[in-house]
ModelCIF file with pLDDT and N, C-alpha, C, O atoms, coordinates in Angstrom:
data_MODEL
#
_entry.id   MODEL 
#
_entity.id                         1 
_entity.type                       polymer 
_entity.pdbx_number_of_molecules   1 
#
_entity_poly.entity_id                      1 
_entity_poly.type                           'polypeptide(L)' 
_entity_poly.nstd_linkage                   no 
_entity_poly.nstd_monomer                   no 
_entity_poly.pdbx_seq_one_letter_code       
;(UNK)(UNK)(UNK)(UNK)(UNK)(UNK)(UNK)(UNK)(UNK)(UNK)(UNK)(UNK)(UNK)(UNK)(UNK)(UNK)
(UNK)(UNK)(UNK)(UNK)(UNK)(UNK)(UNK)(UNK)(UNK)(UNK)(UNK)(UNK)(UNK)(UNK)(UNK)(UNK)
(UNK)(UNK)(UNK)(UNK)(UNK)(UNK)(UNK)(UNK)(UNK)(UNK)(UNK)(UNK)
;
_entity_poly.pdbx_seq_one_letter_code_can   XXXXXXXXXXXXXXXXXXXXXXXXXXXXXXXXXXXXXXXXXXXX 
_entity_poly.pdbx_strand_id                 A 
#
loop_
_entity_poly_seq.entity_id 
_entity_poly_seq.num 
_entity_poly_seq.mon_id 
_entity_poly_seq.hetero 
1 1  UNK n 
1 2  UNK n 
1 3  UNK n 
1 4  UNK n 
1 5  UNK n 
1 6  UNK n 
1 7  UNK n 
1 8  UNK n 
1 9  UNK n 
1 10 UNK n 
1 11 UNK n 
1 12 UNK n 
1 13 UNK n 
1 14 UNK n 
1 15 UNK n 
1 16 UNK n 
1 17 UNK n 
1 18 UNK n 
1 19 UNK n 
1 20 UNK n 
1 21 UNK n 
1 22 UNK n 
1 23 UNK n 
1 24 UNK n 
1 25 UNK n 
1 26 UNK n 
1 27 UNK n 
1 28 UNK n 
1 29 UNK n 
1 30 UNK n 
1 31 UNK n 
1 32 UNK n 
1 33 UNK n 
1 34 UNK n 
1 35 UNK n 
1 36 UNK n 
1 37 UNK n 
1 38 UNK n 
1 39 UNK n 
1 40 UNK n 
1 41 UNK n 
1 42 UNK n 
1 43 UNK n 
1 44 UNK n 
#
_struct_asym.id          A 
_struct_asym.entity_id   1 
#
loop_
_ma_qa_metric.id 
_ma_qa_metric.mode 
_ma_qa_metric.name 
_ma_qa_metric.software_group_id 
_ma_qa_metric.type 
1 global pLDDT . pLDDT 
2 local  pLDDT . pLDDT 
#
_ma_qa_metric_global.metric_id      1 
_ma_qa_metric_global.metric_value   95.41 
_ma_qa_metric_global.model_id       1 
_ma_qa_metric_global.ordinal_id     1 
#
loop_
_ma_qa_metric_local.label_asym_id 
_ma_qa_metric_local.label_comp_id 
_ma_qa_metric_local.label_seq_id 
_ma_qa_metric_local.metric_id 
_ma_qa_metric_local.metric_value 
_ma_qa_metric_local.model_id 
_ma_qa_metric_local.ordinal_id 
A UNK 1  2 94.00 1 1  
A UNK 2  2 94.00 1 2  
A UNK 3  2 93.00 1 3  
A UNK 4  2 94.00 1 4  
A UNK 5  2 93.00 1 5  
A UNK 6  2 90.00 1 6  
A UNK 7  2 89.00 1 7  
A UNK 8  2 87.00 1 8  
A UNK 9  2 93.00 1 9  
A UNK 10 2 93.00 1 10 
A UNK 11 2 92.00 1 11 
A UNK 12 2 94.00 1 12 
A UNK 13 2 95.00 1 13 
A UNK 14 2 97.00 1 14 
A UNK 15 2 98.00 1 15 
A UNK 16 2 98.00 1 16 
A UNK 17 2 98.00 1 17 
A UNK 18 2 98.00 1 18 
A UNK 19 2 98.00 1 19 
A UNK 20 2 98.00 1 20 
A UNK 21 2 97.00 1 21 
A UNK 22 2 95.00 1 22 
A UNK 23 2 93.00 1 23 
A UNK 24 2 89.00 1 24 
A UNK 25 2 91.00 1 25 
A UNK 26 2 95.00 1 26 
A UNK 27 2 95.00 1 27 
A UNK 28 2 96.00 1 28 
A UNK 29 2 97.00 1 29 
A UNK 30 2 97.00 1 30 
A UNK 31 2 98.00 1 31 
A UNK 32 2 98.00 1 32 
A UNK 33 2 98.00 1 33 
A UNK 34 2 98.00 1 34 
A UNK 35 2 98.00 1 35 
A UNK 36 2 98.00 1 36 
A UNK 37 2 97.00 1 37 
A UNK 38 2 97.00 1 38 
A UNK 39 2 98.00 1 39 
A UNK 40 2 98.00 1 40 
A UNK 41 2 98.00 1 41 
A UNK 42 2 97.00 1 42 
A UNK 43 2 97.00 1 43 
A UNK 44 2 97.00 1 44 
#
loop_
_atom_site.group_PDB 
_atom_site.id 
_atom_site.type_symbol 
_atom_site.label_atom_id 
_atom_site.label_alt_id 
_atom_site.label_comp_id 
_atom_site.label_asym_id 
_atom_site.label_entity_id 
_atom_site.label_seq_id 
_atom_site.pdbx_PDB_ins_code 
_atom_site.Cartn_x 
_atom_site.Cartn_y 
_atom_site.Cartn_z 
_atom_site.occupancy 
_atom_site.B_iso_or_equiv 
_atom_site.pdbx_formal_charge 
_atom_site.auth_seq_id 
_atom_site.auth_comp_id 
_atom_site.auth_asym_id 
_atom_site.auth_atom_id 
_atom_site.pdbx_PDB_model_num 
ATOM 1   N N  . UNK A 1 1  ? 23.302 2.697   1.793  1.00 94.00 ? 1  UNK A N  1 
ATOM 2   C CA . UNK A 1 1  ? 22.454 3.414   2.738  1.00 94.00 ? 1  UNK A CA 1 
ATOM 3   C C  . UNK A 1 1  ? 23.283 4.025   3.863  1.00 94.00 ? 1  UNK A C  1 
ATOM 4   O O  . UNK A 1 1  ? 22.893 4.983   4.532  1.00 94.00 ? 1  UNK A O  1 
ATOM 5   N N  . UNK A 1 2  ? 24.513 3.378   4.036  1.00 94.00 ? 2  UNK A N  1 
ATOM 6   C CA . UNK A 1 2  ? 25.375 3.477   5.678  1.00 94.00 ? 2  UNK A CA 1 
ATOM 7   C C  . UNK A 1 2  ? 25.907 4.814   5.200  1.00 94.00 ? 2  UNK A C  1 
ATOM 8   O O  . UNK A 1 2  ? 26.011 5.760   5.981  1.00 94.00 ? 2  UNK A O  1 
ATOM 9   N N  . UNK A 1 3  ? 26.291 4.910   3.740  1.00 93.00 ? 3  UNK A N  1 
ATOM 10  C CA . UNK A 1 3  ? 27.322 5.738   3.071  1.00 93.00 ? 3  UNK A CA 1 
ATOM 11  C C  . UNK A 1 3  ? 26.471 7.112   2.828  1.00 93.00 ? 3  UNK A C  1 
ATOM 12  O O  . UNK A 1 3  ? 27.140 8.130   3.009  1.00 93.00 ? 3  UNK A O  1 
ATOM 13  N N  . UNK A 1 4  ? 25.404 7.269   2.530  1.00 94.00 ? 4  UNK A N  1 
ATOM 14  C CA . UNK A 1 4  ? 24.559 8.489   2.243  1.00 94.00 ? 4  UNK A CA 1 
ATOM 15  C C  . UNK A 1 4  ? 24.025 8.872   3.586  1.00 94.00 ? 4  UNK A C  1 
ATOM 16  O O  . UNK A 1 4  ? 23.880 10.093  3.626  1.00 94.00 ? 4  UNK A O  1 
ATOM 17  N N  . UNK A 1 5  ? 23.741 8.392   4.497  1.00 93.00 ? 5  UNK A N  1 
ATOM 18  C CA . UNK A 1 5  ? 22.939 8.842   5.355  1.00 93.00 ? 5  UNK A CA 1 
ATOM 19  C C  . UNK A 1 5  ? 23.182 9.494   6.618  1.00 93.00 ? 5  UNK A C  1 
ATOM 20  O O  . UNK A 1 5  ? 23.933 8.789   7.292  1.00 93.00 ? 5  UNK A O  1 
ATOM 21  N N  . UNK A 1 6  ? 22.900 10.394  7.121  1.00 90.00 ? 6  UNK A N  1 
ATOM 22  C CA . UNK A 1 6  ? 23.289 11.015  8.451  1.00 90.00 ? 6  UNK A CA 1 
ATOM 23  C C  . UNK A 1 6  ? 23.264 10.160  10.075 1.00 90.00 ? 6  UNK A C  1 
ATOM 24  O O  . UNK A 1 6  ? 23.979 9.848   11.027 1.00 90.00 ? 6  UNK A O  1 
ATOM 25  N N  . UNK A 1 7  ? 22.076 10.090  9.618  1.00 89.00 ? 7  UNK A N  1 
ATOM 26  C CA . UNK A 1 7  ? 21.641 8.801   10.660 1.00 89.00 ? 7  UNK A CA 1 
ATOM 27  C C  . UNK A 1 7  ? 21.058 7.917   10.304 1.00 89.00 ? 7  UNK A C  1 
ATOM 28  O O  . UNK A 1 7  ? 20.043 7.908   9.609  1.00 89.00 ? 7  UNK A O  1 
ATOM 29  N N  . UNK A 1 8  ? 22.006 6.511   11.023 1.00 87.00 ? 8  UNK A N  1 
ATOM 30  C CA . UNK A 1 8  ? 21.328 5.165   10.437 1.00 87.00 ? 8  UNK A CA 1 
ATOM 31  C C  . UNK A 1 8  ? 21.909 4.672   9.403  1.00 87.00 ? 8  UNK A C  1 
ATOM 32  O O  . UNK A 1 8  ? 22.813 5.162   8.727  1.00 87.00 ? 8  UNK A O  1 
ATOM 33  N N  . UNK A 1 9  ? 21.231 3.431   9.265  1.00 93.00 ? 9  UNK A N  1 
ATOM 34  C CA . UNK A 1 9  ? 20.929 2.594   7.975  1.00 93.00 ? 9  UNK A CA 1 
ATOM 35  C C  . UNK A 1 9  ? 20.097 1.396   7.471  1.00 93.00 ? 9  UNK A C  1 
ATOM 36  O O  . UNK A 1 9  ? 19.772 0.478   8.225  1.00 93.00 ? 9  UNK A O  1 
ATOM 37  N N  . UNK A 1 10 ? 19.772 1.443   6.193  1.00 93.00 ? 10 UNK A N  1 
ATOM 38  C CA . UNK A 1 10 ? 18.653 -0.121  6.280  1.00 93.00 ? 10 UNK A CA 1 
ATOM 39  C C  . UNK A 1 10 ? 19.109 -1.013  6.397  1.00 93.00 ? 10 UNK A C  1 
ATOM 40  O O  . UNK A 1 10 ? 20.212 -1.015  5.851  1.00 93.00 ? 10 UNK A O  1 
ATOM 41  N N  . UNK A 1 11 ? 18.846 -1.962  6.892  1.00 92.00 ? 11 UNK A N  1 
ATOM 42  C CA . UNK A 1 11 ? 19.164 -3.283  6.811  1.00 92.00 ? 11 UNK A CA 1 
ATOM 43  C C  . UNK A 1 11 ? 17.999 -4.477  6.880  1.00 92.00 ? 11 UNK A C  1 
ATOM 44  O O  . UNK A 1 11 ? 16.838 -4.070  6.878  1.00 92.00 ? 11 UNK A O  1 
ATOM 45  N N  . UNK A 1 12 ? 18.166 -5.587  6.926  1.00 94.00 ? 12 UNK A N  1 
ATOM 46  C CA . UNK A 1 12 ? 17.234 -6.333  6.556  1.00 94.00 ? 12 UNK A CA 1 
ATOM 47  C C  . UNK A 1 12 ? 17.843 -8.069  7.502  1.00 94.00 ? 12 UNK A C  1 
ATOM 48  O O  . UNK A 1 12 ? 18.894 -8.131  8.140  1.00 94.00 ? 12 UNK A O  1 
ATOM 49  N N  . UNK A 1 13 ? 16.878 -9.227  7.329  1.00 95.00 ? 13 UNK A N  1 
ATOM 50  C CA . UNK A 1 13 ? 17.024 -10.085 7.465  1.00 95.00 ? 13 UNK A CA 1 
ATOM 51  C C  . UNK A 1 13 ? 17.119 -10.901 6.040  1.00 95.00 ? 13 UNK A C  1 
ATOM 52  O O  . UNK A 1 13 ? 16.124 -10.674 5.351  1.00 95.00 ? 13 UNK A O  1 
ATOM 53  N N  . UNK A 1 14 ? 17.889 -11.630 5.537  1.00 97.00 ? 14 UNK A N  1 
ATOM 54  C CA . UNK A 1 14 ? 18.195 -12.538 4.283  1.00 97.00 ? 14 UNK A CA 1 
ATOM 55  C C  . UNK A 1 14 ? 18.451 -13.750 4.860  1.00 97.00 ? 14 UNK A C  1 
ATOM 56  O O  . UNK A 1 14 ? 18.296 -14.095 6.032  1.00 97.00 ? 14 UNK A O  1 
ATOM 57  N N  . UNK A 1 15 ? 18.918 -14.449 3.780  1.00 98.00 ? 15 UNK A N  1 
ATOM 58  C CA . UNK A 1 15 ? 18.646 -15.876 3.525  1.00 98.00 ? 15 UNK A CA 1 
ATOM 59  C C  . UNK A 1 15 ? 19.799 -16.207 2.741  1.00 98.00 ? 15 UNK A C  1 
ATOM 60  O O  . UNK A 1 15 ? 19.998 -15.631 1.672  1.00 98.00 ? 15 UNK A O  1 
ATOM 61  N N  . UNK A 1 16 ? 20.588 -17.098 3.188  1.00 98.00 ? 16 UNK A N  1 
ATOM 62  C CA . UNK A 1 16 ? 21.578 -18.012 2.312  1.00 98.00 ? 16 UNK A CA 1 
ATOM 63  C C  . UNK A 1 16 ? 21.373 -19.287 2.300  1.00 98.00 ? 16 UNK A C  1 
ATOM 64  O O  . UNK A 1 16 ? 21.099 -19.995 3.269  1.00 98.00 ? 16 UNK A O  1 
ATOM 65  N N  . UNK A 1 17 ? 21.544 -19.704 0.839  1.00 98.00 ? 17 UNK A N  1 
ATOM 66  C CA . UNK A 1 17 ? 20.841 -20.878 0.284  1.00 98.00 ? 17 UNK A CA 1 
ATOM 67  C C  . UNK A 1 17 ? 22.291 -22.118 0.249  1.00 98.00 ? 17 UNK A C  1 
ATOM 68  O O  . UNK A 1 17 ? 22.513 -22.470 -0.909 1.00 98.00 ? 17 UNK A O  1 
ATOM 69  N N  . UNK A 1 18 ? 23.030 -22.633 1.062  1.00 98.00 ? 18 UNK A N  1 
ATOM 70  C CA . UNK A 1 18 ? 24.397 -23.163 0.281  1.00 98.00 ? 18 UNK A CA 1 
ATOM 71  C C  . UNK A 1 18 ? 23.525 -25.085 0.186  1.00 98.00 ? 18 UNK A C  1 
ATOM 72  O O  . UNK A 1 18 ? 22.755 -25.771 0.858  1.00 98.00 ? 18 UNK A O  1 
ATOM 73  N N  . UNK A 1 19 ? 24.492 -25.203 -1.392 1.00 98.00 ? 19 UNK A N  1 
ATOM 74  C CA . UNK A 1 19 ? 23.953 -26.882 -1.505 1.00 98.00 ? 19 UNK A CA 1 
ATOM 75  C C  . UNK A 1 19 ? 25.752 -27.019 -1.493 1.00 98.00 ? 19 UNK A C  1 
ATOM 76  O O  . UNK A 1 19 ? 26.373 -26.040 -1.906 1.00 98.00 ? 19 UNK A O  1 
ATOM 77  N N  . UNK A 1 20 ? 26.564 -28.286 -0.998 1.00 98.00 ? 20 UNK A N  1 
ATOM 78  C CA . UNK A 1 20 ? 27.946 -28.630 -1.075 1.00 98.00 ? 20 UNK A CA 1 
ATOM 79  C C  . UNK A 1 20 ? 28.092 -30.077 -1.919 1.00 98.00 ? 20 UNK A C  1 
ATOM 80  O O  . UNK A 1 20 ? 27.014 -30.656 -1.783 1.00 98.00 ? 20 UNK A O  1 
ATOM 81  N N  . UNK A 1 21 ? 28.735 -30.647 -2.496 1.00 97.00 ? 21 UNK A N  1 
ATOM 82  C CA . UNK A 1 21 ? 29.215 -31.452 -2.760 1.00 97.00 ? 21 UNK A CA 1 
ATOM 83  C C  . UNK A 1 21 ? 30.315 -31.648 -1.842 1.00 97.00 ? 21 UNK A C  1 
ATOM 84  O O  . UNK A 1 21 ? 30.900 -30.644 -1.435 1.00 97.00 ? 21 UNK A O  1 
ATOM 85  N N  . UNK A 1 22 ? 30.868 -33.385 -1.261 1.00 95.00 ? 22 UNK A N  1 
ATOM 86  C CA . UNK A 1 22 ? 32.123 -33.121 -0.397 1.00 95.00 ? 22 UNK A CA 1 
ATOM 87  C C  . UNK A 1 22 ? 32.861 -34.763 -1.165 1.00 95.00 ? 22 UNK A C  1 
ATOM 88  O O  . UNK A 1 22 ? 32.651 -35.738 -1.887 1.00 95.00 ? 22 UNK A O  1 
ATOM 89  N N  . UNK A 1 23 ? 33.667 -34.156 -0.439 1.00 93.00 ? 23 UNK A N  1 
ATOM 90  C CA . UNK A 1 23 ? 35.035 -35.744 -0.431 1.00 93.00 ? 23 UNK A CA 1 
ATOM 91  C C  . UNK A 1 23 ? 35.214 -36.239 0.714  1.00 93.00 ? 23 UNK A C  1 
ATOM 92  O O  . UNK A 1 23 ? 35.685 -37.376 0.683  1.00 93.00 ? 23 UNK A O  1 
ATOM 93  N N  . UNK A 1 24 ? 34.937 -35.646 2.117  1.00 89.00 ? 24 UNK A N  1 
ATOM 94  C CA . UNK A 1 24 ? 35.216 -36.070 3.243  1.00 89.00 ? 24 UNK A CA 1 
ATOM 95  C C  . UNK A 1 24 ? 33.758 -35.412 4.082  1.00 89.00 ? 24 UNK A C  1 
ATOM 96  O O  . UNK A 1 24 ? 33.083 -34.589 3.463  1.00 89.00 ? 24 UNK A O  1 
ATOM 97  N N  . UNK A 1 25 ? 33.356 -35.806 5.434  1.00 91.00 ? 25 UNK A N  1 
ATOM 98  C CA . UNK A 1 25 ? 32.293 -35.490 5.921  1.00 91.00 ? 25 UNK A CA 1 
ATOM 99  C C  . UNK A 1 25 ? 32.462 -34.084 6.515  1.00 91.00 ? 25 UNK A C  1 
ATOM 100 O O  . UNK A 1 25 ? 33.382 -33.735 7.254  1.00 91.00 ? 25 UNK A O  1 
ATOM 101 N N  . UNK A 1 26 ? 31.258 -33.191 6.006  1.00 95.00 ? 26 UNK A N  1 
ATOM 102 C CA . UNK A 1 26 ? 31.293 -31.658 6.585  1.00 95.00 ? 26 UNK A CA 1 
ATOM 103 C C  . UNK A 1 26 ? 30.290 -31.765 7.332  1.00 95.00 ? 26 UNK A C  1 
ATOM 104 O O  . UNK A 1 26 ? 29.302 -32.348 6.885  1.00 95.00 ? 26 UNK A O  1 
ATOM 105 N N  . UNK A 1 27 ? 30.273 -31.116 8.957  1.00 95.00 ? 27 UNK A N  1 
ATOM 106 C CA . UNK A 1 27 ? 29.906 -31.400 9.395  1.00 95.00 ? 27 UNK A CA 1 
ATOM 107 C C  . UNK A 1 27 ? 28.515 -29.699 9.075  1.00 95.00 ? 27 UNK A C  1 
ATOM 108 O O  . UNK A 1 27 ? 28.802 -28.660 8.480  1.00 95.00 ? 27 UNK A O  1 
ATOM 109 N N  . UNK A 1 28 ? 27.230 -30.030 9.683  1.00 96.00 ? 28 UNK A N  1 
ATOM 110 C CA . UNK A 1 28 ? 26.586 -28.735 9.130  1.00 96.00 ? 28 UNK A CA 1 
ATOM 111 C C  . UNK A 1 28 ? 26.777 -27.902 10.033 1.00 96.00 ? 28 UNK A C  1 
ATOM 112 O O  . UNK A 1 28 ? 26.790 -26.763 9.565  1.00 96.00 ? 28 UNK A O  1 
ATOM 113 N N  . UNK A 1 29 ? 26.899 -27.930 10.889 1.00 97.00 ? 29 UNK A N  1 
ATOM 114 C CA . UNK A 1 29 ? 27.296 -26.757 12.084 1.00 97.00 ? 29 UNK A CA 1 
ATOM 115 C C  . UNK A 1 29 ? 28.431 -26.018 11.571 1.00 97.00 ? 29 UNK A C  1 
ATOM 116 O O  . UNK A 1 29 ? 28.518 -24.798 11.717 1.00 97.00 ? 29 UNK A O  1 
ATOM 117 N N  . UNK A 1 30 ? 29.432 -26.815 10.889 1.00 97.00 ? 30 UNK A N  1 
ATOM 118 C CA . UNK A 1 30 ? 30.815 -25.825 10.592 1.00 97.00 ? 30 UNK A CA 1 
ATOM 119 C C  . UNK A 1 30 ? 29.922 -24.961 9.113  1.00 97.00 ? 30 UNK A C  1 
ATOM 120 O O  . UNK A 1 30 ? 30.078 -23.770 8.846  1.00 97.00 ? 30 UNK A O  1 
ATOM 121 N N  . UNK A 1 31 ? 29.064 -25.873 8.375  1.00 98.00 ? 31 UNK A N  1 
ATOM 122 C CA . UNK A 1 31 ? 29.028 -24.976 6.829  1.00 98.00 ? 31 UNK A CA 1 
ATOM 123 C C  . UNK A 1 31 ? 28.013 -23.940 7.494  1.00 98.00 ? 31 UNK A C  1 
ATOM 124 O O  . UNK A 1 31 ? 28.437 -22.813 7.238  1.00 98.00 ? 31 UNK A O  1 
ATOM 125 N N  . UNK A 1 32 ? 27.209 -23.894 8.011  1.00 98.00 ? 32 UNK A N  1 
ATOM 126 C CA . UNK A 1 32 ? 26.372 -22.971 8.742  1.00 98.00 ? 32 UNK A CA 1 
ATOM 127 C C  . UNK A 1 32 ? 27.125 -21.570 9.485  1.00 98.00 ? 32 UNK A C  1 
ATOM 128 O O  . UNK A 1 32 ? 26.927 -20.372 9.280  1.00 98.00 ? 32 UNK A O  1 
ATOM 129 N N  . UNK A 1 33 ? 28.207 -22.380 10.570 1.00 98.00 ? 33 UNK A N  1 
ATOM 130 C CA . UNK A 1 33 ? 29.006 -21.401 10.986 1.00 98.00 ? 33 UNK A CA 1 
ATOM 131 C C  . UNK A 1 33 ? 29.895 -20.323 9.741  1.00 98.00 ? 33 UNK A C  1 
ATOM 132 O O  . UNK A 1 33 ? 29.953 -19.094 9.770  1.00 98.00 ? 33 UNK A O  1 
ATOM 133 N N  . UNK A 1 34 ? 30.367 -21.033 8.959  1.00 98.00 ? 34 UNK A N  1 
ATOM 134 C CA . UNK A 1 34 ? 30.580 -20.549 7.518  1.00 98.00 ? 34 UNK A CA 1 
ATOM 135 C C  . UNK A 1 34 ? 29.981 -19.593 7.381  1.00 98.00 ? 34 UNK A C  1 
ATOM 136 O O  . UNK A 1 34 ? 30.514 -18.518 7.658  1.00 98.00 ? 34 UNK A O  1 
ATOM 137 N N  . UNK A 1 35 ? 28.642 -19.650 6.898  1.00 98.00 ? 35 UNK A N  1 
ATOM 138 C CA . UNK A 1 35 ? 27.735 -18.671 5.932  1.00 98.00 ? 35 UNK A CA 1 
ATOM 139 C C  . UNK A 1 35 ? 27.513 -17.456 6.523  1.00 98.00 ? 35 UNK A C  1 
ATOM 140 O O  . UNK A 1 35 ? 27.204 -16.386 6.000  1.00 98.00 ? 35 UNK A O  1 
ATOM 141 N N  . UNK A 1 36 ? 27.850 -17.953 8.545  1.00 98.00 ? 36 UNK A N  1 
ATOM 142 C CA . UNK A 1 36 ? 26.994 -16.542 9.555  1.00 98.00 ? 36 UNK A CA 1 
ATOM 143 C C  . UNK A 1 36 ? 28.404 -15.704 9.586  1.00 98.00 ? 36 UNK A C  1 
ATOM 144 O O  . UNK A 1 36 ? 28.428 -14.531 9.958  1.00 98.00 ? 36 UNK A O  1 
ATOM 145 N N  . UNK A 1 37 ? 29.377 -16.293 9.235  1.00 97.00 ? 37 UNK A N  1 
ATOM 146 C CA . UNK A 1 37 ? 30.615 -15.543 9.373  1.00 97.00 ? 37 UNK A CA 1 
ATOM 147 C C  . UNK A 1 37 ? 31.208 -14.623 8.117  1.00 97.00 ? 37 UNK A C  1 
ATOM 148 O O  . UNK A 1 37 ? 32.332 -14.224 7.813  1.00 97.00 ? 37 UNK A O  1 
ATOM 149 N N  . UNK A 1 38 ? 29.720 -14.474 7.477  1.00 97.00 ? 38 UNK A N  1 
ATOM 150 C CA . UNK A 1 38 ? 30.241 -13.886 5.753  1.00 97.00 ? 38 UNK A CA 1 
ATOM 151 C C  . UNK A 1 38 ? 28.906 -12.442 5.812  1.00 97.00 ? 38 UNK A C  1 
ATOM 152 O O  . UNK A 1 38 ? 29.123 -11.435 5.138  1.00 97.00 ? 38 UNK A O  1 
ATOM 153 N N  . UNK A 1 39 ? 28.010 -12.514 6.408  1.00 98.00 ? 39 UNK A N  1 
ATOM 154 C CA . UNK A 1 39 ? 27.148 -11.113 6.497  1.00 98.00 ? 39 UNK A CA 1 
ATOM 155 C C  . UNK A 1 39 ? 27.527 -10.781 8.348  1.00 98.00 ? 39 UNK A C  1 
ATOM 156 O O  . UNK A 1 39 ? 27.954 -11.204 9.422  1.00 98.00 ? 39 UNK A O  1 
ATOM 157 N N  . UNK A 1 40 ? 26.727 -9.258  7.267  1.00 98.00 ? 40 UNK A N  1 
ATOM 158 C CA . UNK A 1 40 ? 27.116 -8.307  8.679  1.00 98.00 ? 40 UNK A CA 1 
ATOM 159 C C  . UNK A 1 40 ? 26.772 -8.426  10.120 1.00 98.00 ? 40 UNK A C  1 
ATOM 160 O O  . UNK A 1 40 ? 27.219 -7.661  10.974 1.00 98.00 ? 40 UNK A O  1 
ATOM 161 N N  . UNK A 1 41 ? 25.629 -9.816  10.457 1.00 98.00 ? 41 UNK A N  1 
ATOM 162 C CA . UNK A 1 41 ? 25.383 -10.357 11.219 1.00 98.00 ? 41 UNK A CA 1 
ATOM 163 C C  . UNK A 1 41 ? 25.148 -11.483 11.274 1.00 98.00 ? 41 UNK A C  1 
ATOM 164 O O  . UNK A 1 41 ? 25.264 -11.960 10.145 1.00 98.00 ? 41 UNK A O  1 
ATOM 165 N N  . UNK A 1 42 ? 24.768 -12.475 12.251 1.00 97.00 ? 42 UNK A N  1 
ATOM 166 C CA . UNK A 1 42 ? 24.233 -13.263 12.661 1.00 97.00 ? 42 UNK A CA 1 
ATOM 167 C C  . UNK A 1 42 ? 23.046 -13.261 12.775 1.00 97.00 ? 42 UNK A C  1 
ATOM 168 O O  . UNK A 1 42 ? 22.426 -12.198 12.738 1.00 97.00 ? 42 UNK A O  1 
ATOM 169 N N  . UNK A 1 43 ? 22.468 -14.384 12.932 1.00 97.00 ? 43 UNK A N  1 
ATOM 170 C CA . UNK A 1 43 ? 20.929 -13.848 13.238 1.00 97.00 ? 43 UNK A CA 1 
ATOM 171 C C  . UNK A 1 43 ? 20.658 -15.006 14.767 1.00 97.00 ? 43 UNK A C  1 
ATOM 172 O O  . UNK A 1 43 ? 21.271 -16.073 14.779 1.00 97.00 ? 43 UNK A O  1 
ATOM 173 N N  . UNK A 1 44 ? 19.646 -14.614 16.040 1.00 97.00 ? 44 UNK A N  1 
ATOM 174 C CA . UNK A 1 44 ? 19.796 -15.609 17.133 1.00 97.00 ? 44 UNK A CA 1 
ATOM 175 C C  . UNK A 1 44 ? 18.446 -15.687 17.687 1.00 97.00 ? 44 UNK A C  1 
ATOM 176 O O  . UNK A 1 44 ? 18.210 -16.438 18.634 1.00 97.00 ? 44 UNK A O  1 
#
């Protein structure tokens, strides 16, 4: 949409689903911080 368009683009709110298996304790704030650091935003 960013690539065709003059002005603008769509975007949306989504959803990431992560399940982990671990060996040592992850804490969820870091796997969370993870997931917001992989799309084009954050959400707050």
């Amino acid at each position: 949409s960013r690539e065709i368009s003059e002005v603008g683009a769509h975007n949306q709110r989504s959803l990431v689903r992560v399940q982990i298996r671990y060996r040592e304790h992850v804490w969820l704030e870091d796997l969370i911080a993870t997931v917001e650091s992989c799309a084009s935003a954050p959400v707050y």
